[in-house]
Protein backbone atom coordinates (compact mmCIF):
# COMPACT_ATOMS: atom_id res chain seq x y z
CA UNK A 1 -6.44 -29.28 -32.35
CA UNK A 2 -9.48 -30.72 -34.56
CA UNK A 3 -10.88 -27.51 -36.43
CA UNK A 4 -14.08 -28.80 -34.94
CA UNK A 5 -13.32 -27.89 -31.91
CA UNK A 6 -12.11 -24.21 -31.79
CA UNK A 7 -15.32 -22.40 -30.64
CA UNK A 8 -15.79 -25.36 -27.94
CA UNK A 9 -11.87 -25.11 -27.01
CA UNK A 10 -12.44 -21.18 -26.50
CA UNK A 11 -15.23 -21.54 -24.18
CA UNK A 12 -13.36 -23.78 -21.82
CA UNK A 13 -9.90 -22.63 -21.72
CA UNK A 14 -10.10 -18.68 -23.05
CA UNK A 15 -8.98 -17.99 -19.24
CA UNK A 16 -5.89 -19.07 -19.90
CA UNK A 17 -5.02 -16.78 -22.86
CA UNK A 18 -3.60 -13.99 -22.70
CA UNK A 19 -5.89 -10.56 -21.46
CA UNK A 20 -5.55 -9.23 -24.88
CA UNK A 21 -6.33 -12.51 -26.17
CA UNK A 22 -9.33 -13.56 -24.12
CA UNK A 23 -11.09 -10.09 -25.60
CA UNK A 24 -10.36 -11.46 -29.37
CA UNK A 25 -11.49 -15.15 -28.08
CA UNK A 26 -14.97 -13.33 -26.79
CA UNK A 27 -15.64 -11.47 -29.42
CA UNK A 28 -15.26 -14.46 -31.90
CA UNK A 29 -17.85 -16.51 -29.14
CA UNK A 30 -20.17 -13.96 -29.53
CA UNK A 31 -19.92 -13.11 -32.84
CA UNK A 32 -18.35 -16.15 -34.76
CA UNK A 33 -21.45 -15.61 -38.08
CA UNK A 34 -19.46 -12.21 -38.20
CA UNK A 35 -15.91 -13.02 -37.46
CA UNK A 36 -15.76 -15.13 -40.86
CA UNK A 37 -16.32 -12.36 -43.04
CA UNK A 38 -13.96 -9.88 -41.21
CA UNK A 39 -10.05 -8.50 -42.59
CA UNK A 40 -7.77 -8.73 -39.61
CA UNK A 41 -8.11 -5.36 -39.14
CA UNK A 42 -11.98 -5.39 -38.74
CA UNK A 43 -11.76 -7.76 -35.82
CA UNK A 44 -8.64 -5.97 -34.14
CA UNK A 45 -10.96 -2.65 -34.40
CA UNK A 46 -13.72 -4.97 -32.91
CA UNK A 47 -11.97 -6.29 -30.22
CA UNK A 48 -10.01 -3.19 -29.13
CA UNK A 49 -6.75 -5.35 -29.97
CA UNK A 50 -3.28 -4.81 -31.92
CA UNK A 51 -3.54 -6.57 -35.47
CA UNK A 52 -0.12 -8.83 -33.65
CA UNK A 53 -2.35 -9.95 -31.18
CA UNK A 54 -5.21 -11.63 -33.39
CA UNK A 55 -2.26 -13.18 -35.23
CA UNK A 56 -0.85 -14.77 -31.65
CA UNK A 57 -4.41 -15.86 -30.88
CA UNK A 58 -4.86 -17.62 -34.56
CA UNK A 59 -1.45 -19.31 -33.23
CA UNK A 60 -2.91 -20.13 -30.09
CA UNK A 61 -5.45 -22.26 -31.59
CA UNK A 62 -2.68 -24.42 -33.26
CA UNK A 63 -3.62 -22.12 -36.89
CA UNK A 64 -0.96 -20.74 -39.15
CA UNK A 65 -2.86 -17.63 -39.38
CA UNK A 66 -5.82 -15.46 -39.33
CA UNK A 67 -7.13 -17.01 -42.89
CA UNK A 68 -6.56 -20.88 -41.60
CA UNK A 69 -8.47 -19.45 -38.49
CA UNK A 70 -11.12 -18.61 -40.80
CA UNK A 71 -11.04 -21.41 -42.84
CA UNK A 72 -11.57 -23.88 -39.55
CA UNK A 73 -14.15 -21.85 -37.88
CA UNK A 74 -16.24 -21.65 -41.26
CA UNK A 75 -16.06 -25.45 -41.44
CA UNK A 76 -17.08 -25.49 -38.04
CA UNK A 77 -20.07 -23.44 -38.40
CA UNK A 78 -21.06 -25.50 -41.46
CA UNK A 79 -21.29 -28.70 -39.67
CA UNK A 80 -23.44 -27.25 -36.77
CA UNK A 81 -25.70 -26.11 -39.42
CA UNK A 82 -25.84 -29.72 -40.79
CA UNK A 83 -26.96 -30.47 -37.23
CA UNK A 84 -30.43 -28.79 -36.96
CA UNK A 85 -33.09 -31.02 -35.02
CA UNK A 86 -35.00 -33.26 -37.01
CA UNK A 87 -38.14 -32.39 -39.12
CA UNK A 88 -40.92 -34.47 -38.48
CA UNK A 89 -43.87 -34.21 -40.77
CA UNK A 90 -47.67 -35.52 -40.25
CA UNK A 91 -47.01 -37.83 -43.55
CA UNK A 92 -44.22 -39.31 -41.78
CA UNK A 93 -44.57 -43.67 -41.68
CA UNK A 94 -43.07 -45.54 -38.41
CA UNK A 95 -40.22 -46.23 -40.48
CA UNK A 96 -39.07 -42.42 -41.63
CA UNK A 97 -39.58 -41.37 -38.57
CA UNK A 98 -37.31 -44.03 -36.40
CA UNK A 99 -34.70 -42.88 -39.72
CA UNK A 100 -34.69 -39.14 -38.82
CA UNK A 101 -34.69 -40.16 -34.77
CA UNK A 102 -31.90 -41.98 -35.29
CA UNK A 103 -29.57 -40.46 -37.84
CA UNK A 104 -30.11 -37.38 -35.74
CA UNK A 105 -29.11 -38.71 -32.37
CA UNK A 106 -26.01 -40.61 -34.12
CA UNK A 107 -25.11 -37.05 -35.38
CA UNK A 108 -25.85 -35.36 -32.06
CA UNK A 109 -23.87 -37.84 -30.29
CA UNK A 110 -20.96 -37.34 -32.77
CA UNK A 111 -20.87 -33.93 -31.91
CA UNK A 112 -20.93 -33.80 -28.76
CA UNK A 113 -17.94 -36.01 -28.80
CA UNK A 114 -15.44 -34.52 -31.30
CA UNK A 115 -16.45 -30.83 -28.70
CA UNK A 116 -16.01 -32.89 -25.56
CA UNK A 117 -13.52 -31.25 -22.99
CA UNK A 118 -11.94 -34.59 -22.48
CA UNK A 119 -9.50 -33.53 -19.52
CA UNK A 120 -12.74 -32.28 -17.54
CA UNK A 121 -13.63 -36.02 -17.78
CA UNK A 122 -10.74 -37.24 -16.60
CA UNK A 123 -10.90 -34.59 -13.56
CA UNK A 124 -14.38 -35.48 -12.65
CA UNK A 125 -13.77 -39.49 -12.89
CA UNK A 126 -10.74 -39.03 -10.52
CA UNK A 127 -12.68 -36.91 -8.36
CA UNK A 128 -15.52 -39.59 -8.20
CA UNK A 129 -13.29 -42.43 -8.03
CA UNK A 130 -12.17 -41.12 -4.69
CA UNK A 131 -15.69 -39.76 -3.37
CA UNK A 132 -17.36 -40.80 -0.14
CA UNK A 133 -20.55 -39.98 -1.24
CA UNK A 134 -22.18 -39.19 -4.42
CA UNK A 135 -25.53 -36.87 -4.90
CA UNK A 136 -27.04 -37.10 -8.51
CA UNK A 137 -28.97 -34.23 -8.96
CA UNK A 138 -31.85 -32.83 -11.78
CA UNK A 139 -35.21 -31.93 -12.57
CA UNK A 140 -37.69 -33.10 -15.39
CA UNK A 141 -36.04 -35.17 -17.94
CA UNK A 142 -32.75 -34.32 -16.00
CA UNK A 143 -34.14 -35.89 -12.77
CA UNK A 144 -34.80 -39.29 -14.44
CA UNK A 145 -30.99 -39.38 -15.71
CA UNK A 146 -29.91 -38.67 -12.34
CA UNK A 147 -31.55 -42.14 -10.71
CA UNK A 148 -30.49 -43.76 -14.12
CA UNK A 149 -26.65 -42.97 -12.84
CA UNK A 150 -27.64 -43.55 -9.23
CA UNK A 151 -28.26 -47.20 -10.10
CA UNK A 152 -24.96 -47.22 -12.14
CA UNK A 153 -22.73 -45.72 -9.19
CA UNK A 154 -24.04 -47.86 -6.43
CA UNK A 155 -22.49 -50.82 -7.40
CA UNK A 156 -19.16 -49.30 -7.51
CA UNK A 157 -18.84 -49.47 -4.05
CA UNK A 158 -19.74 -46.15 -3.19
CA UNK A 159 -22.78 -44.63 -1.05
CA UNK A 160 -24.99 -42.71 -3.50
CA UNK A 161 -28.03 -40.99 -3.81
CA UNK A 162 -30.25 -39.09 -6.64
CA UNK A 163 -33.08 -36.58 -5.81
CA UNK A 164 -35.23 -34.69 -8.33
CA UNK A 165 -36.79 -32.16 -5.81
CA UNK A 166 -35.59 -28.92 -4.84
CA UNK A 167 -36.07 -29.36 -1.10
CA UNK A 168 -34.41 -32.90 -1.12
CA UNK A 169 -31.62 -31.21 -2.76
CA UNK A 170 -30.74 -28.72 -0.44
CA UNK A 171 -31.23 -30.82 2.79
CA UNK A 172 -29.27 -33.03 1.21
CA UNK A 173 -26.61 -30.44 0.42
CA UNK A 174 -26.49 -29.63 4.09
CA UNK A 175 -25.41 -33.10 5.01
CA UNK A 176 -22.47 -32.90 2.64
CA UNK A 177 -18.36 -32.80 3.57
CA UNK A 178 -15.35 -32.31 1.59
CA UNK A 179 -14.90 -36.07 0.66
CA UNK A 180 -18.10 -36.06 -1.31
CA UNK A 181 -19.57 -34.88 -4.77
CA UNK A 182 -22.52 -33.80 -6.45
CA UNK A 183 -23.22 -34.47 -10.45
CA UNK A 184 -25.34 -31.95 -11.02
CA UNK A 185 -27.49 -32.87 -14.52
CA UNK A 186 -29.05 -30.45 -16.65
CA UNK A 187 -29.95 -29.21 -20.04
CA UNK A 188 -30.56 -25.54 -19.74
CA UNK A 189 -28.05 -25.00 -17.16
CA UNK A 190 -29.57 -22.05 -15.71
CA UNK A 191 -32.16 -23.76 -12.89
CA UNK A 192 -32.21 -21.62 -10.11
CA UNK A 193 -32.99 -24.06 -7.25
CA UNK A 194 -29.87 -26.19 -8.99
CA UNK A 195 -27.90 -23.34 -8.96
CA UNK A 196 -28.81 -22.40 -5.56
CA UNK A 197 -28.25 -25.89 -3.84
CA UNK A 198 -24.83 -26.45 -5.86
CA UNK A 199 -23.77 -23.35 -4.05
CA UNK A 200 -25.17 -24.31 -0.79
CA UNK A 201 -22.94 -27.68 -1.46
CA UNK A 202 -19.79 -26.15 -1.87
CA UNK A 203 -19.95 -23.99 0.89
CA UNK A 204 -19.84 -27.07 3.15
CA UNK A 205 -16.71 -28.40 0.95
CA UNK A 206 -18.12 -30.34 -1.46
CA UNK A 207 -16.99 -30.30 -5.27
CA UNK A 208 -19.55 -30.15 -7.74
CA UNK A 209 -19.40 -31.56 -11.50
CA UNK A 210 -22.21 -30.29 -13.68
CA UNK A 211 -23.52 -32.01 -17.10
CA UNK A 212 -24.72 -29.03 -18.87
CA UNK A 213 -23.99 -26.23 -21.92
CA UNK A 214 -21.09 -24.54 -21.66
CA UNK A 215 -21.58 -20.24 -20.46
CA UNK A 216 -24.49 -21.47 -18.54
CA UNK A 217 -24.46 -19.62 -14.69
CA UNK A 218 -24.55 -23.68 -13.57
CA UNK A 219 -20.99 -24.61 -15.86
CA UNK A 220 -19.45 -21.36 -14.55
CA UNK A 221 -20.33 -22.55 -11.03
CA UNK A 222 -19.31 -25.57 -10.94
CA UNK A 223 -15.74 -26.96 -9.66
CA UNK A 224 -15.18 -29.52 -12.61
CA UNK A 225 -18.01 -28.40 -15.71
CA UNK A 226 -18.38 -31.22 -18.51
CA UNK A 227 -20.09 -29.30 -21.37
CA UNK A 228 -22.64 -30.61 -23.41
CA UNK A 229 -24.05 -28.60 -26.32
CA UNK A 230 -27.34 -29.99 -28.20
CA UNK A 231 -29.68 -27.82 -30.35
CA UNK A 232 -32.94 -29.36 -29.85
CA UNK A 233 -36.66 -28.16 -30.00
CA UNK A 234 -37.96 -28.28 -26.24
CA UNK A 235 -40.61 -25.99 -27.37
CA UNK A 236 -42.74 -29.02 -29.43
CA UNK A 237 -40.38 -32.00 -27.97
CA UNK A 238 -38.97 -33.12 -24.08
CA UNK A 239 -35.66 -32.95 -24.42
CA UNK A 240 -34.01 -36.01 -26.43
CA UNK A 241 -30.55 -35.76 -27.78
CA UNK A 242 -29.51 -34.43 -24.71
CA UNK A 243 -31.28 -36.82 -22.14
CA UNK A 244 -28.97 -39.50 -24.46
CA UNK A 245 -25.71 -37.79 -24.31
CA UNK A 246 -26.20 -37.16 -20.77
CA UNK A 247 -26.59 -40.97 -20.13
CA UNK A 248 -23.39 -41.66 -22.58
CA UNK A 249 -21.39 -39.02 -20.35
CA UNK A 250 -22.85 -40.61 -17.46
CA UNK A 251 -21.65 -44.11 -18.53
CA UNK A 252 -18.09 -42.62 -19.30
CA UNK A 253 -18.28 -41.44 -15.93
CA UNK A 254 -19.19 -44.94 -14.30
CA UNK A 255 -16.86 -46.98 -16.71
CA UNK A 256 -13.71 -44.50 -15.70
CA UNK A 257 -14.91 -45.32 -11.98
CA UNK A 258 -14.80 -49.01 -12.11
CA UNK A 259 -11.51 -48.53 -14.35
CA UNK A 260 -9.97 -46.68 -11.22
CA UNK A 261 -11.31 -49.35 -8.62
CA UNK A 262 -10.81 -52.76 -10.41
CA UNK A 263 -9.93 -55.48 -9.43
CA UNK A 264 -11.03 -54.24 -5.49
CA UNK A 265 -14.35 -54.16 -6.39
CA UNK A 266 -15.18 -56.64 -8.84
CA UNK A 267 -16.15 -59.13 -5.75
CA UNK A 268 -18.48 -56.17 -5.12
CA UNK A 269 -19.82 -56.44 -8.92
CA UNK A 270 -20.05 -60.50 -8.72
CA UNK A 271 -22.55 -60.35 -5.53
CA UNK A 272 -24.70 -57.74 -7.14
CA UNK A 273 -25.27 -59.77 -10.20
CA UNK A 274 -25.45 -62.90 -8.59
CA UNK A 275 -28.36 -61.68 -5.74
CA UNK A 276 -30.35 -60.98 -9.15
CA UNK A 277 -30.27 -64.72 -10.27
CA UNK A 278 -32.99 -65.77 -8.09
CA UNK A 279 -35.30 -63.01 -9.38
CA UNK A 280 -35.04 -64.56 -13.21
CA UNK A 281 -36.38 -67.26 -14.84
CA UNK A 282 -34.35 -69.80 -15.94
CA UNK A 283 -33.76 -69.99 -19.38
CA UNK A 284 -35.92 -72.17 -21.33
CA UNK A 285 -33.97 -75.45 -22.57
């Protein structure tokens, strides 16, 4: 395992540790400032544990010990750190500003892929690659990714949709069966008409794959969650690096599709592009 990804690896497969195990694994989530400053016997105290078991959940996480452990989640810690949103200042020119934009997306985007729970992606393209229907859903920022993917899916030879409003949502919901899917977008995770209509979706046999942070009420909902953790400033800015990593994911998403499909659908592909040629100018000679 990449020491990068330990606090990331804990939040989406702690269930399968052991009971004793899962209590050190939330305690370090919780507490991980605190954890790298504790003996062994601190965090045993702290987590109600044997000293034994910390050193089995150290091994767990591919680490020779509780020191290594440490060591990784220090590093770890570090490097988010390094990641704080950018600081724009009044004196800023066009050209410091599109520098700060960018480095910090590139980082952002870095990030987000060394944490990525890769096998969730795999899950949620071969769930999509065999859906009936799909239902992009979000609000806000959100809501304009969702028709961004809706125009990606539909040429993969599937029926799709995208809606940005709560009603919509839940109708739609309503019409749903056990051959189709929702993507359900969103940065905060914790929208309550989202939260509501994924629900109302699954209950008619649906499966639901949500973009969103990781021990959100929407990622612990879902049937296949895709976490994506960005520390941005929606307070002063719309939300940014994560609108941008959503896309990526989304992209993933549509490229694993048409990676399952090909070569059945690349007539399918050839038509759409060529019904655009009489919309363009030709090319000047």
């Amino acid at each position: 395992m990449k020491q990068p990804q330990i606090l990331q690896h804990l939040r989406n497969h702690r269930h399968e540790l052991r009971k004793s195990e899962q209590k050190v694994a939330e305690f370090v989530l919780q507490n991980p400032q605190e954890v790298i400053h504790m003996r062994i016997v601190d965090l045993a105290t702290e987590a109600n544990v044997s000293e034994p078991t910390i050193v089995r959940f150290c091994r767990s996480l591919d680490q020779d010990g509780f020191q290594g452990f440490k060591l990784a989640l220090a590093q770890q810690l570090v490097r988010q750190e390094a990641l704080v949103p950018f600081a724009v200042d009044v004196t800023d020119d066009p050209e410091a500003l599109g520098h700060k934009l960018i480095n910090n997306t590139r980082d952002c985007l870095a990030q987000v892929r060394d944490a990525m729970d890769w096998e969730a992606v795999q899950r949620a393209i071969g769930k999509l690659s065999q859906a009936r229907h799909i239902e992009f859903w979000g609000f806000g920022a959100s809501g304009i990714v969702a028709r961004d993917a809706q125009q990606k899916f539909f040429r993969l030879d599937v029926s799709t949709s995208a809606y940005s409003d709560p009603d919509m949502q839940h109708m739609a919901a309503a019409t749903l069966g056990r051959e189709d899917a929702v993507v359900a977008i969103s940065h905060s995770g914790r929208t309550k008409s989202l939260l509501e209509s994924g629900t109302y979706a699954q209950m008619q046999g649906a499966s639901v794959i949500a973009i969103c942070p990781s021990n959100t009420p929407l990622f612990e909902l879902c049937d296949i969650p895709i976490p994506v953790e960005i520390n941005e400033d929606n307070e002063t800015f719309t939300p940014m690096n994560s609108r941008l990593a959503h896309l990526v994911m989304l992209d993933t998403l549509a490229t694993g599709v048409y990676l399952q499909k090909s070569p059945e659908i690349d007539s399918t592909l050839d038509a759409v592009k060529s019904s655009l040629l009489p919309l363009k100018q030709p090319p000047r000679g």
